[in-house]
Protein backbone atom coordinates (compact mmCIF):
# COMPACT_ATOMS: atom_id res chain seq x y z
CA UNK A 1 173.21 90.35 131.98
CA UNK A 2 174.97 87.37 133.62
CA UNK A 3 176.45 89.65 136.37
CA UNK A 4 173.16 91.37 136.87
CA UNK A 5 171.33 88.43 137.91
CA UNK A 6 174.33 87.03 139.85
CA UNK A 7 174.28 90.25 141.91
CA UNK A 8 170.84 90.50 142.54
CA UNK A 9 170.36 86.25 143.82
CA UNK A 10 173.60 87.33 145.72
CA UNK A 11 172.09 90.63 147.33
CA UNK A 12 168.81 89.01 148.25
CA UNK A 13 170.79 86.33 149.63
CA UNK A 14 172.09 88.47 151.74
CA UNK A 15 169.28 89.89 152.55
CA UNK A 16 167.51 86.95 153.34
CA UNK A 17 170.31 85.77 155.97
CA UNK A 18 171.46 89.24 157.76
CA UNK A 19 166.86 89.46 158.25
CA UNK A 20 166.00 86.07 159.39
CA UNK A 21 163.32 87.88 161.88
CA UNK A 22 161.74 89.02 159.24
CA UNK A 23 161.26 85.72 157.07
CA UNK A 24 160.30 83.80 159.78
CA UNK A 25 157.77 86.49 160.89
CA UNK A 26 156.12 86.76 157.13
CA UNK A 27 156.40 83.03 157.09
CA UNK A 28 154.83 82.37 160.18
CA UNK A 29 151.57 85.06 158.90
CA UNK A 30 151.21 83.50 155.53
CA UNK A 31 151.06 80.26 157.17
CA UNK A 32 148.34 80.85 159.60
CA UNK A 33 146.34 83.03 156.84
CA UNK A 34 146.12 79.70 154.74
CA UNK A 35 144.88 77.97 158.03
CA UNK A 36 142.37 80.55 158.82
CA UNK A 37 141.18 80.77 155.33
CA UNK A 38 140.96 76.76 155.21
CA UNK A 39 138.51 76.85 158.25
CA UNK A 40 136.55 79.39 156.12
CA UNK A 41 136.05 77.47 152.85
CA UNK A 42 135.70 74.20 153.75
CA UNK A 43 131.85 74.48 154.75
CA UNK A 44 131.98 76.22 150.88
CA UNK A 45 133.84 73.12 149.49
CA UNK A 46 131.33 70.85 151.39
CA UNK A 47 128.04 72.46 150.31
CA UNK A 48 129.41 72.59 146.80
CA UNK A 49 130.28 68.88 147.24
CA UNK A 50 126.56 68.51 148.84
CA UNK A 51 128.53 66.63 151.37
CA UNK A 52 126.97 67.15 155.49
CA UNK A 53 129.56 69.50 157.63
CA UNK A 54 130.40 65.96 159.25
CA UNK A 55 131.83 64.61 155.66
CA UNK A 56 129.12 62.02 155.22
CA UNK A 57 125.88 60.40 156.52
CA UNK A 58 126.02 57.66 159.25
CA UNK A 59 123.73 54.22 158.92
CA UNK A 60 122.96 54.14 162.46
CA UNK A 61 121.46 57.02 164.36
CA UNK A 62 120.99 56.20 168.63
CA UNK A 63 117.95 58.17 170.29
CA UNK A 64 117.77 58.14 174.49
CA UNK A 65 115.78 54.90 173.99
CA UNK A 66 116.23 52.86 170.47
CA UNK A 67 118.17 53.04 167.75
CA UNK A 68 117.55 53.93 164.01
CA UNK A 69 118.98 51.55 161.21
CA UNK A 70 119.66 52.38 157.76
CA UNK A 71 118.97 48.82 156.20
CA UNK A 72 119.61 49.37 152.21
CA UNK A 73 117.61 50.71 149.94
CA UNK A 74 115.99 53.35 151.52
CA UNK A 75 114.31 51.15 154.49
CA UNK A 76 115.41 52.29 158.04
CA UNK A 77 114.27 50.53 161.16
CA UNK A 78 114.16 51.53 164.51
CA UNK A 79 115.28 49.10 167.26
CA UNK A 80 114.35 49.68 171.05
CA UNK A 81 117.92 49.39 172.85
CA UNK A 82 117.75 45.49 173.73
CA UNK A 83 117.63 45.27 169.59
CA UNK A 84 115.39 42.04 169.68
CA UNK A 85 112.52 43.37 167.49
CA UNK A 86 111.45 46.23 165.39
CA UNK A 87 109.39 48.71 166.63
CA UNK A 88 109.01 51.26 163.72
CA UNK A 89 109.86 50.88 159.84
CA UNK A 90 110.23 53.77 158.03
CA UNK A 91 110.89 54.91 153.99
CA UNK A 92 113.43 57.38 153.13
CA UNK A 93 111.60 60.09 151.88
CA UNK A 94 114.26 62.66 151.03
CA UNK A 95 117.76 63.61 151.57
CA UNK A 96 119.99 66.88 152.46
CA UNK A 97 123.05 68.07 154.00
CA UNK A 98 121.49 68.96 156.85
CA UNK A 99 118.32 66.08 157.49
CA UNK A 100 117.12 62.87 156.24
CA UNK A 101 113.55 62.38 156.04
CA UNK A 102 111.72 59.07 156.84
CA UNK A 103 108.51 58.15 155.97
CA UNK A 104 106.47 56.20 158.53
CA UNK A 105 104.98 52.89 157.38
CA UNK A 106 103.98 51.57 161.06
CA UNK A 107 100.54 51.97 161.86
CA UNK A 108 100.49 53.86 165.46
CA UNK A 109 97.15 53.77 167.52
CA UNK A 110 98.36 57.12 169.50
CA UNK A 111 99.08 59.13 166.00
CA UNK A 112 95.93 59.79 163.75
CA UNK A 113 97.43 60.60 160.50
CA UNK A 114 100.61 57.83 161.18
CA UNK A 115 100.34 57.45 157.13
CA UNK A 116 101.58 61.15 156.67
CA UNK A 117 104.04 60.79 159.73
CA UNK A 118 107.52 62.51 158.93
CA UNK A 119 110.75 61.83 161.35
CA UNK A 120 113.37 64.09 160.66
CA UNK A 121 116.52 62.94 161.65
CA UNK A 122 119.81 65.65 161.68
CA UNK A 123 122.66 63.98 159.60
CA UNK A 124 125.00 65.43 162.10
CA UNK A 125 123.34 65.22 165.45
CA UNK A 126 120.95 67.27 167.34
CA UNK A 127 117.09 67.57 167.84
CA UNK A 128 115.19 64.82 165.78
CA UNK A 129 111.84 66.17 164.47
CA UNK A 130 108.85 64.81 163.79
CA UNK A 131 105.37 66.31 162.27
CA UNK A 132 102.00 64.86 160.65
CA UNK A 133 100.75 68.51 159.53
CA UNK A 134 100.19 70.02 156.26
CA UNK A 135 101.60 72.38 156.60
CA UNK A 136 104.71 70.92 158.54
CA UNK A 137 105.03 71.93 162.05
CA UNK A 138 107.80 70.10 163.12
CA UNK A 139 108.13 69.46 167.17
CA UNK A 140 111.18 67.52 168.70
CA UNK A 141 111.21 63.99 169.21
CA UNK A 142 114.69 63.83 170.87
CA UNK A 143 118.36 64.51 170.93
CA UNK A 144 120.10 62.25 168.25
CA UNK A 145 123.68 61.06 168.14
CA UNK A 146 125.63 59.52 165.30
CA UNK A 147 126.92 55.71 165.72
């Protein structure tokens, strides 16, 4: 049985060094199947995790002319871009992967229904959304960039 086992580690040994081609080349594909199959199951692993595709949500989110604050406990402000006062407060109304949802609690003489007011903001960048309907229509406020 001893001899056996010898021969065969000694054969595929053997093997092994006289095909080195060949190793390196199954090597090489098993290697860049595991990276290819990473890049397919983390978004899996993140939407299991209900984490965003970015790997988490940022506290400050810039528009072209203010900037929107996460200040604790579900109060966000928005700040024009000199910072000196707030324009806007808003609630957090709701949470995903993909959006958070802010409540506005700023009367606005130019919005009717301000009390129902919804901004939308993309956790990962893109189009911000806003929308007063019932139903919700949502129509694009702006393009929105993590801080």
């Amino acid at each position: 049985m001893e001899d056996t086992r010898t021969t065969f580690l000694t054969a595929l040994g053997n093997w092994l060094g006289s095909n080195r081609l060949i190793v390196l080349a199954g090597a090489l594909t098993t290697l860049f199947g595991l990276i290819i199959s990473a890049n397919n199951v983390a978004p899996v692993v993140f939407k299991m995790l209900d984490l965003p595709d970015c790997l988490s949500y940022a506290t400050v989110y810039r528009l072209p002319w203010s900037s929107i604050k996460n200040e604790g406990g579900g109060s966000w402000r928005e700040y024009p871009w000199d910072g000196t006062v707030v324009a806007f407060e808003f609630r957090e109304f709701q949470r995903t992967r993909d959006s958070i949802d802010l409540l506005n609690l700023t009367p606005r003489a130019e919005v009717p229904d301000w009390q129902t007011m919804l901004v939308r903001l993309p956790v990962c960048g893109g189009t911000a959304e806003w929308t007063t309907s019932n139903p919700e229509h949502w129509v694009p406020l702006g393009e929105l960039r993590r801080d």
